[in-house]
N, C-alpha and C. Protein backbone atom coordinates (compact mmCIF):
# COMPACT_ATOMS: atom_id res chain seq x y z
N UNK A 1 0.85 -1.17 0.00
CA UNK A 1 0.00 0.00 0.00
C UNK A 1 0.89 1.24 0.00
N UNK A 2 0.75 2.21 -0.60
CA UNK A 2 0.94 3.54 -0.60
C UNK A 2 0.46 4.31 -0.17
N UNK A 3 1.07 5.55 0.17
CA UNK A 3 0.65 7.03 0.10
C UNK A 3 0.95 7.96 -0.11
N UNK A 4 0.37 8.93 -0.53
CA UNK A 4 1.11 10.47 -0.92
C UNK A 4 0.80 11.38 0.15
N UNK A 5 2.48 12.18 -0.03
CA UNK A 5 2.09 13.39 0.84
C UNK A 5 2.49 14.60 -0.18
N UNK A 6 2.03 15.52 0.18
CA UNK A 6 2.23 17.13 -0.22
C UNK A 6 3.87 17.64 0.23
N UNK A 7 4.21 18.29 -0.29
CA UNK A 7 5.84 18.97 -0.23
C UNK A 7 5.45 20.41 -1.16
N UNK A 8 6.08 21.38 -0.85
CA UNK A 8 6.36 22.36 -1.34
C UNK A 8 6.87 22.36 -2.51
N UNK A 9 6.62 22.96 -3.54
CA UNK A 9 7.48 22.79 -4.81
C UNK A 9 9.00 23.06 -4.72
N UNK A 10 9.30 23.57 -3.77
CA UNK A 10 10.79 23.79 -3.72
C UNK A 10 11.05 22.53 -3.10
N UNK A 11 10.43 22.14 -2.21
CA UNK A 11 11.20 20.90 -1.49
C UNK A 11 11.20 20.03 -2.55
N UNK A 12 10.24 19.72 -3.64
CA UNK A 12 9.97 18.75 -4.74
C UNK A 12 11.18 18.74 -5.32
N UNK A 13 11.42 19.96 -6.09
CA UNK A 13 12.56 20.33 -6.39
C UNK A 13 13.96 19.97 -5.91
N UNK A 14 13.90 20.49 -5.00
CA UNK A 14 15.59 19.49 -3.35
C UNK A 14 15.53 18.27 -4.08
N UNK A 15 14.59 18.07 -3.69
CA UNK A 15 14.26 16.10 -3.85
C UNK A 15 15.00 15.37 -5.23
N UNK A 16 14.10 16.15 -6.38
CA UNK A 16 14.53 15.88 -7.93
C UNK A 16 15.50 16.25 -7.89
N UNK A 17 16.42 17.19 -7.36
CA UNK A 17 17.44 17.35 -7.57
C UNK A 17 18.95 16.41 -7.12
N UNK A 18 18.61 16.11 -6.11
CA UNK A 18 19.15 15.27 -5.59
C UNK A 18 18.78 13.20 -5.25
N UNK A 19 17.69 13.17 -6.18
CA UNK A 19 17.78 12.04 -6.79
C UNK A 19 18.61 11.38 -7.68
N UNK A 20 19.00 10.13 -7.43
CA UNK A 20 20.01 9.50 -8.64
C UNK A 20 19.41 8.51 -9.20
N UNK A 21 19.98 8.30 -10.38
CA UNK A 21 19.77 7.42 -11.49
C UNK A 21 18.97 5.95 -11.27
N UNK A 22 17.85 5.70 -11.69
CA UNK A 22 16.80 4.80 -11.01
C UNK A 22 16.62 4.10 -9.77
N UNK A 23 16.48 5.55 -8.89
CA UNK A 23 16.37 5.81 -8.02
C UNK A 23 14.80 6.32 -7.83
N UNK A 24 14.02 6.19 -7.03
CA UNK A 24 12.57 6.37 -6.42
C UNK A 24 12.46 7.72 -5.31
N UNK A 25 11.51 8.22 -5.69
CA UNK A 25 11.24 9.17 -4.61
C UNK A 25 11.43 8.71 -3.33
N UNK A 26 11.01 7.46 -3.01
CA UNK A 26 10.88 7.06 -1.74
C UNK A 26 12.22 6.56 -1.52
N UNK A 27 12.97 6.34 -2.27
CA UNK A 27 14.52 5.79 -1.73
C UNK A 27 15.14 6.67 -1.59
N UNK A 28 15.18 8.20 -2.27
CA UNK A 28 15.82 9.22 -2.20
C UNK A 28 15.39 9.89 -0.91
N UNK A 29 14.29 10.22 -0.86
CA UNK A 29 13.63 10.34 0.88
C UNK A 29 14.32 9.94 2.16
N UNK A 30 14.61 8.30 2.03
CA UNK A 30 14.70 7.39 2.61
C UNK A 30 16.78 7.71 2.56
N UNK A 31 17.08 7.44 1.79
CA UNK A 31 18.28 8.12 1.62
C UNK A 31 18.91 9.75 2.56
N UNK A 32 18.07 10.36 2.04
CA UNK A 32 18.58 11.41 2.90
C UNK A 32 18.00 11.90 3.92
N UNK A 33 16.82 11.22 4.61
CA UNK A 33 16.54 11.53 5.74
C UNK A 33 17.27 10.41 7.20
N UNK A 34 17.61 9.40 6.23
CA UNK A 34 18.50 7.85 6.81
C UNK A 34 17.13 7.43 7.43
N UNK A 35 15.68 6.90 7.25
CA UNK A 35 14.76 6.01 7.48
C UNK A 35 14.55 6.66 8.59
N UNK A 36 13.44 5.35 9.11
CA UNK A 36 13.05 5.61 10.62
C UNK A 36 13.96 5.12 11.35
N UNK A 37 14.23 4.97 12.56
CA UNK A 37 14.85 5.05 13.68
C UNK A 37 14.59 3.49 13.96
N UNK A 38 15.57 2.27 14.08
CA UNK A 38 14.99 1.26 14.20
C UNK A 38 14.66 0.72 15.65
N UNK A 39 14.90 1.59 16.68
CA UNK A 39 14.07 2.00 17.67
C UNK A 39 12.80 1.96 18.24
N UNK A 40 12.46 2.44 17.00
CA UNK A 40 10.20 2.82 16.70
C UNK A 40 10.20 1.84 15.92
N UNK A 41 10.99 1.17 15.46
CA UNK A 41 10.24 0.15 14.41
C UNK A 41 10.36 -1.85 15.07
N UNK A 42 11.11 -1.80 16.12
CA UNK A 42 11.72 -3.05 16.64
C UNK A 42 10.38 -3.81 16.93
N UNK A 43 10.39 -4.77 16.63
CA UNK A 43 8.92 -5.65 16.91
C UNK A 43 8.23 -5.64 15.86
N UNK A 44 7.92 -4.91 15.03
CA UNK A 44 6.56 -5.14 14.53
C UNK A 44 6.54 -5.56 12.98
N UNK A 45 7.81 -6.37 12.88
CA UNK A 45 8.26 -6.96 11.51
C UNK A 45 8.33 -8.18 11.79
N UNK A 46 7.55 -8.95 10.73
CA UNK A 46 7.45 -10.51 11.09
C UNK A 46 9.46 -10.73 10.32
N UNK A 47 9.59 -11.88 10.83
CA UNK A 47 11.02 -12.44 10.71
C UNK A 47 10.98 -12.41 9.48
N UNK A 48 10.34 -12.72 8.44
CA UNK A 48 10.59 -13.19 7.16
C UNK A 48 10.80 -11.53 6.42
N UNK A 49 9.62 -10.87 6.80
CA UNK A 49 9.87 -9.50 6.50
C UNK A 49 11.38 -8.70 6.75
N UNK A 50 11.82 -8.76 7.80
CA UNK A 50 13.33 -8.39 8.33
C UNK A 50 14.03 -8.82 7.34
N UNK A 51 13.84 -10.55 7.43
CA UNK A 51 15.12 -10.92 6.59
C UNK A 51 14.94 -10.59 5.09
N UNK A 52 13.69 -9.94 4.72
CA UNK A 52 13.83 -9.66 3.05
C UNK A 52 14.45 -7.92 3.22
N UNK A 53 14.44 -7.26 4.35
CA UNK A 53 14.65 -5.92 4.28
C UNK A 53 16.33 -5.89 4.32
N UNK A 54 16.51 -6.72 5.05
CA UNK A 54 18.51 -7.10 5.30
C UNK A 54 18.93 -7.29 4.07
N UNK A 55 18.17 -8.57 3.18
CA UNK A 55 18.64 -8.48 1.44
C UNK A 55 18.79 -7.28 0.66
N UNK A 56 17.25 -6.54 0.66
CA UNK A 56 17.51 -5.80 -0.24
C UNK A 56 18.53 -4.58 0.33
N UNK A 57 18.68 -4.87 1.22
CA UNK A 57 20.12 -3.36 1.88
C UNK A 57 21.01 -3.84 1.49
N UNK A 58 21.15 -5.00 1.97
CA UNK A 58 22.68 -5.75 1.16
C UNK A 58 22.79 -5.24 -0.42
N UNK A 59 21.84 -6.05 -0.78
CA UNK A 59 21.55 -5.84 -2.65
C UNK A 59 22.13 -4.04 -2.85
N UNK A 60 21.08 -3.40 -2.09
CA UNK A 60 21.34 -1.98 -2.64
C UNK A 60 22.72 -1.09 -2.21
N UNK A 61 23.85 -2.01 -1.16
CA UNK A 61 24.87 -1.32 -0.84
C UNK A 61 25.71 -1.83 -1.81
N UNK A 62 25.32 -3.09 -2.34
CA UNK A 62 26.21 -3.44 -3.51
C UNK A 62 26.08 -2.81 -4.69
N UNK A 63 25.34 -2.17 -4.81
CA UNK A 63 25.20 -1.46 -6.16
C UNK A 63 25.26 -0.51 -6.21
N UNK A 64 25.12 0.53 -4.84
CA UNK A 64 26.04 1.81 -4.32
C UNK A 64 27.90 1.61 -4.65
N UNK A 65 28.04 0.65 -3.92
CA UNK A 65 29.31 0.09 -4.05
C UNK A 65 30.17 -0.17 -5.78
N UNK A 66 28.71 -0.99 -6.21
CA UNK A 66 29.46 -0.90 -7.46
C UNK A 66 29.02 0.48 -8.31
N UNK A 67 28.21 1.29 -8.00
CA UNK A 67 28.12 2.55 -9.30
C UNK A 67 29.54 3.51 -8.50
N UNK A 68 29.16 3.36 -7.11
CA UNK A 68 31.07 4.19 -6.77
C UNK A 68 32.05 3.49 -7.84
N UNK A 69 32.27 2.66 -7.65
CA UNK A 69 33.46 1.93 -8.32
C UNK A 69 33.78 1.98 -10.09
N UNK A 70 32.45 2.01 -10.64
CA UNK A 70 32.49 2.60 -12.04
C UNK A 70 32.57 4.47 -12.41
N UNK A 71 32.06 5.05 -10.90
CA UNK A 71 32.45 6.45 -11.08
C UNK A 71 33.77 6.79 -11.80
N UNK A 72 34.51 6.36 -10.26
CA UNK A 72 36.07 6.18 -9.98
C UNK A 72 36.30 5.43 -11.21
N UNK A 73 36.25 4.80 -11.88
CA UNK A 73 37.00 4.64 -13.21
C UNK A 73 36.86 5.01 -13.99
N UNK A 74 35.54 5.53 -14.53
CA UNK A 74 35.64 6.65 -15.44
C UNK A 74 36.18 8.25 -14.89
N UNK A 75 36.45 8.36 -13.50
CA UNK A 75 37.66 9.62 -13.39
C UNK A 75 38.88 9.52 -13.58
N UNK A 76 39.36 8.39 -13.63
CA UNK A 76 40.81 7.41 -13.63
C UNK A 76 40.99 8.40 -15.28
């Protein structure tokens, strides 16, 4: 399920601007606000859920990891 919220056109703007390359509003969000606090969130994720959220972080630091790594060689 989804939802939308309202932002200021300038904040829209921040946002688009600082989005990267198939990258999602909500990951860019999520990105630069660094998520919720896993604090407020402890408990209320069934196990199977956790362990698919640990993958896809893994997944997505590897591909942070690797678009760094193709930066850096095309500055080489």
């Amino acid at each position: 399920m989804s939802k939308s919220i309202r932002v200021s056109e300038e904040y829209h703007a921040f946002l688009k601007a600082h989005k990267r390359e198939g990258e999602t509003m909500e990951e860019t969000l999520r990105r630069l606000t660094g998520g919720p606090d896993p604090e407020l969130v402890a408990g209320i994720l069934s196990d199977d859920m956790a362990d698919e959220i640990e993958n896809r972080l893994a997944r997505k630091r590897e591909s942070d990891a690797d678009s760094k790594d193709a930066l850096r060689d095309r500055l080489r």
